[in-house]
Protein backbone atom coordinates (compact mmCIF):
# COMPACT_ATOMS: atom_id res chain seq x y z
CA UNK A 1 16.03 10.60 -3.26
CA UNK A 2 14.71 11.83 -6.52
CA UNK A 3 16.06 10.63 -9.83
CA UNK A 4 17.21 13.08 -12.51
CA UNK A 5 18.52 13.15 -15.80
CA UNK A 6 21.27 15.80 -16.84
CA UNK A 7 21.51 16.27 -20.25
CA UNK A 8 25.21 18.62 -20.83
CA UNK A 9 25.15 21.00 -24.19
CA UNK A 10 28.10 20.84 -26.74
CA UNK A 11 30.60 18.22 -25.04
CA UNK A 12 32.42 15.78 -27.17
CA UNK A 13 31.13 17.06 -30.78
CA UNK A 14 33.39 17.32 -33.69
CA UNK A 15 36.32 17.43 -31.06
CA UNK A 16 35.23 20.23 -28.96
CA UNK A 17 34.88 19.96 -25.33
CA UNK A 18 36.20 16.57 -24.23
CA UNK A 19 34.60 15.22 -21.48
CA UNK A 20 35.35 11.49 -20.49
CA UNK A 21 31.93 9.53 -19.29
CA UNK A 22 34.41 8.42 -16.57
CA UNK A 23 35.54 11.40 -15.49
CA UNK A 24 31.65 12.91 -15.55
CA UNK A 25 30.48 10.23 -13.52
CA UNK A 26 32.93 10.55 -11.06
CA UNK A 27 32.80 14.21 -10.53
CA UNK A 28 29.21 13.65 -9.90
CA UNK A 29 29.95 10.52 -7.17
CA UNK A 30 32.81 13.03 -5.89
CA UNK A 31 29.75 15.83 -5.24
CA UNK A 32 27.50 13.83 -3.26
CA UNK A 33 25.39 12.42 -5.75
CA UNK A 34 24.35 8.77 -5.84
CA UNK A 35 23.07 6.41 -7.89
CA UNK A 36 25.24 7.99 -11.24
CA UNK A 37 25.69 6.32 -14.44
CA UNK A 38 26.33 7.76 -17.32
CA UNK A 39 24.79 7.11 -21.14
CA UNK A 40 27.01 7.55 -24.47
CA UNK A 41 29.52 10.41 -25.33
CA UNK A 42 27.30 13.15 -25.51
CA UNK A 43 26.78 14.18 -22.11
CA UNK A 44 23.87 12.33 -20.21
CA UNK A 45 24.11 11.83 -16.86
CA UNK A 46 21.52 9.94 -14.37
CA UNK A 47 21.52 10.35 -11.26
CA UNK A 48 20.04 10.72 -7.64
CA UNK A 49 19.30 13.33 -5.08
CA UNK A 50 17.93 14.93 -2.09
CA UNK A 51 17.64 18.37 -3.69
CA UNK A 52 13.92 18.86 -5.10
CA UNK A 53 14.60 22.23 -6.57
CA UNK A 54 15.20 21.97 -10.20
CA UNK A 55 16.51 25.37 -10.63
CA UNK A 56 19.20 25.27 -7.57
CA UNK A 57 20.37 21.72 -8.80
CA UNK A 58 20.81 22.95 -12.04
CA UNK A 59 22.87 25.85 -10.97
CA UNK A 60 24.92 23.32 -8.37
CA UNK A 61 25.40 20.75 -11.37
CA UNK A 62 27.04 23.50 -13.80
CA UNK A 63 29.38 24.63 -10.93
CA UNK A 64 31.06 21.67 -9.94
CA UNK A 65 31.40 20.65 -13.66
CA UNK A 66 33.21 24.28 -14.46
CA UNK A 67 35.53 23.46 -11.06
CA UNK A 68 35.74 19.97 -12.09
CA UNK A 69 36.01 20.62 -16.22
CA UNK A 70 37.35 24.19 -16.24
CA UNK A 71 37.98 24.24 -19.82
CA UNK A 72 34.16 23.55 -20.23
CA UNK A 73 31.44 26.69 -19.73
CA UNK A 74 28.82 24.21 -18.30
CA UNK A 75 25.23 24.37 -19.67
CA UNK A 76 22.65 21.64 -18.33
CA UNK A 77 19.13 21.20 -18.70
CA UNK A 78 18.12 18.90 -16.10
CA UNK A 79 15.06 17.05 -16.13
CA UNK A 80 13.51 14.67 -13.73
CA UNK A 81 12.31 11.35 -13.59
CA UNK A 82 8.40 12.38 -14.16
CA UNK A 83 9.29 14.86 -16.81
CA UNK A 84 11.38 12.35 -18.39
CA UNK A 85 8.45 9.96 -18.55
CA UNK A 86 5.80 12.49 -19.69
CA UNK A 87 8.53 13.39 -22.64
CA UNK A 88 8.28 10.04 -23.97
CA UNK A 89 4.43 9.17 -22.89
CA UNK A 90 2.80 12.23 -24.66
CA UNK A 91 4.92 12.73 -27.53
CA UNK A 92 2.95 13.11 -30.73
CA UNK A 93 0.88 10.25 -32.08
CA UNK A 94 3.28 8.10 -34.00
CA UNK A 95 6.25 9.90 -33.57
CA UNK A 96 9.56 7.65 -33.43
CA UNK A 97 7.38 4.92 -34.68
CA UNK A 98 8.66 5.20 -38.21
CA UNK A 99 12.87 5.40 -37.89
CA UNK A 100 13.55 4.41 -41.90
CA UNK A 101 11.25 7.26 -42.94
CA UNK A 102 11.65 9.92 -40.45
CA UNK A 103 14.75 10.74 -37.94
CA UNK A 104 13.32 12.44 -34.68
CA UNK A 105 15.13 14.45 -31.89
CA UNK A 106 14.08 16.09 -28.89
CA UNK A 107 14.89 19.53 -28.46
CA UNK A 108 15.20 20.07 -24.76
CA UNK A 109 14.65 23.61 -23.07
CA UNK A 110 16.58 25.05 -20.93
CA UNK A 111 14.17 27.41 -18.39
CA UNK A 112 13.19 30.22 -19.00
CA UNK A 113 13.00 29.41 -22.30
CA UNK A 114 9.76 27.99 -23.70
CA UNK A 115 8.47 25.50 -26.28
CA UNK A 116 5.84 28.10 -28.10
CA UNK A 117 8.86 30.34 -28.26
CA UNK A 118 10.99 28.40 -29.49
CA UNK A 119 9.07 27.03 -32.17
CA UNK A 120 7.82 30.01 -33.03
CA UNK A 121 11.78 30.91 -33.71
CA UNK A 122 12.36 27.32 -35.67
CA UNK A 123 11.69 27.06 -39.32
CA UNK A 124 10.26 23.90 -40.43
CA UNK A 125 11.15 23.29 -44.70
CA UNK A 126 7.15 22.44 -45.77
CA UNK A 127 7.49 18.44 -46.66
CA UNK A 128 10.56 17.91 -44.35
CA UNK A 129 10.46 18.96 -41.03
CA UNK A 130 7.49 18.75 -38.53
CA UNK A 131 7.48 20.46 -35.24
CA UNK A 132 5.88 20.21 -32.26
CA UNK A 133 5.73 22.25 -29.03
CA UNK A 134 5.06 20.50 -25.46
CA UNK A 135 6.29 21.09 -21.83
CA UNK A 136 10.02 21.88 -22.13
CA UNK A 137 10.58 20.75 -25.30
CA UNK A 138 10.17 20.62 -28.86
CA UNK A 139 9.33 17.11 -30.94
CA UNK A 140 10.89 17.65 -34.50
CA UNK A 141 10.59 14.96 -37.17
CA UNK A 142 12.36 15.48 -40.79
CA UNK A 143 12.13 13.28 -43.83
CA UNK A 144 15.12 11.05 -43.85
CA UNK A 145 15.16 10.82 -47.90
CA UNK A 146 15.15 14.75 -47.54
CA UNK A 147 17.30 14.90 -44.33
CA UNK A 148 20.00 17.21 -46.24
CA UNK A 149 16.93 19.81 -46.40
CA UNK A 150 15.63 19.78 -43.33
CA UNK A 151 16.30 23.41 -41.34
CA UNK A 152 16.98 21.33 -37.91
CA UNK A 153 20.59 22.08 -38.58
CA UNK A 154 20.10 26.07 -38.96
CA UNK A 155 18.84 26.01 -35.31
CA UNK A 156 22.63 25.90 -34.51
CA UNK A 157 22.70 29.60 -35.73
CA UNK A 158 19.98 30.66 -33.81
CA UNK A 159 20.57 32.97 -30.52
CA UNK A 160 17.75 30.93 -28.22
CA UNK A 161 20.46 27.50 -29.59
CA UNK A 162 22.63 28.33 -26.41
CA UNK A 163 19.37 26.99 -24.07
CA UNK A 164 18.23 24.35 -25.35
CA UNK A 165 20.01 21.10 -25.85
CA UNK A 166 19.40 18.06 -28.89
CA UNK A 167 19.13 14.61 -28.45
CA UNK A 168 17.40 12.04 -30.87
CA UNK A 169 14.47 9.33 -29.83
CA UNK A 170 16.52 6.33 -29.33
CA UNK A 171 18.36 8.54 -26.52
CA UNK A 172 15.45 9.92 -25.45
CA UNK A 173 13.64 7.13 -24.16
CA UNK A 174 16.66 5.06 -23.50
CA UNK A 175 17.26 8.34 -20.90
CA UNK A 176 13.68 7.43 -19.67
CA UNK A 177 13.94 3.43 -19.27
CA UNK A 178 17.67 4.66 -17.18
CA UNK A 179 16.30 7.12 -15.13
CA UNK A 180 13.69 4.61 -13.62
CA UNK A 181 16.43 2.54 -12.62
CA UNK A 182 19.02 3.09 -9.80
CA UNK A 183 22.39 1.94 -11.33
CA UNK A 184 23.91 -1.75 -9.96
């Protein structure tokens, strides 16, 4: 069975959408999947399946978390364990590397959308944010002394915001070491 990461947009921030990690995890056992653990409040779920069909797993995923969560419109972007591990392997030279100068997310894509369109549609602030575009995602680095500048929190307002999910590099290759592993 392949191994996949599920990363859910806009559950447990600032009070909207609750979701408990127990409750996720189970709904996922419930629907067949194995191998499910999940990773902090904000919606990552590993797990393992059969399906090899990104697109129709997606689509299953959100569906039994709208039966399961019906207060929640679910919105996934799934990725799996090789994409995971190119994310973290071929992210820009350095980036991460420096946490007390620079914070750095992951901006992950939700298909069809694309990283050259989406970056094209992200203003960086010159001397606070840096961008980068790669396959599925966007890399985006801001000056932490300058943090309050940065435009990473305008992307919010954006229309393309509603595919595309954030979460920073600590989470990002913790995702990675998880998805490697089956759970105990």
């Amino acid at each position: 069975m392949a191994r996949y990461v599920a990363l859910l947009r806009g559950i447990n921030v600032g009070g909207n959408n609750p979701i408990p990690m127990a409750g996720l995890k189970a709904c996922f056992e419930e629907n067949g999947f194995g191998d499910v653990r999940t990773y902090i409040q904000s919606g990552n779920v590993v797990f393992s399946s059969p399906l090899s069909n990104q697109g129709e797993l997606t689509r299953r995923v959100e569906r039994m978390i709208r039966t399961t969560f019906a207060h929640y419109d679910a919105s996934v972007v799934l990725r799996s364990r090789s994409q995971m591990r190119a994310i973290v392997d071929r992210a820009p030279k350095g980036f991460g590397t420096e946490p007390s100068k620079y914070r750095n997310d992951v901006i992950f894509l939700k298909p069809p959308l694309t990283a050259n369109t989406a970056l094209k549609s992200v203003s960086l602030k010159e001397g606070v944010d840096r961008g980068w575009a790669a396959n599925g995602v966007l890399y985006f680095s801001r000056l932490t002394i300058r943090a309050t500048q940065s435009r990473l929190n305008r992307v919010v307002s954006l229309p393309i915001y509603q595919q595309m999910t954030i979460r920073n590099w600590n989470t990002t290759t913790k995702l990675a070491e998880l998805v490697d592993v089956k759970a105990p």
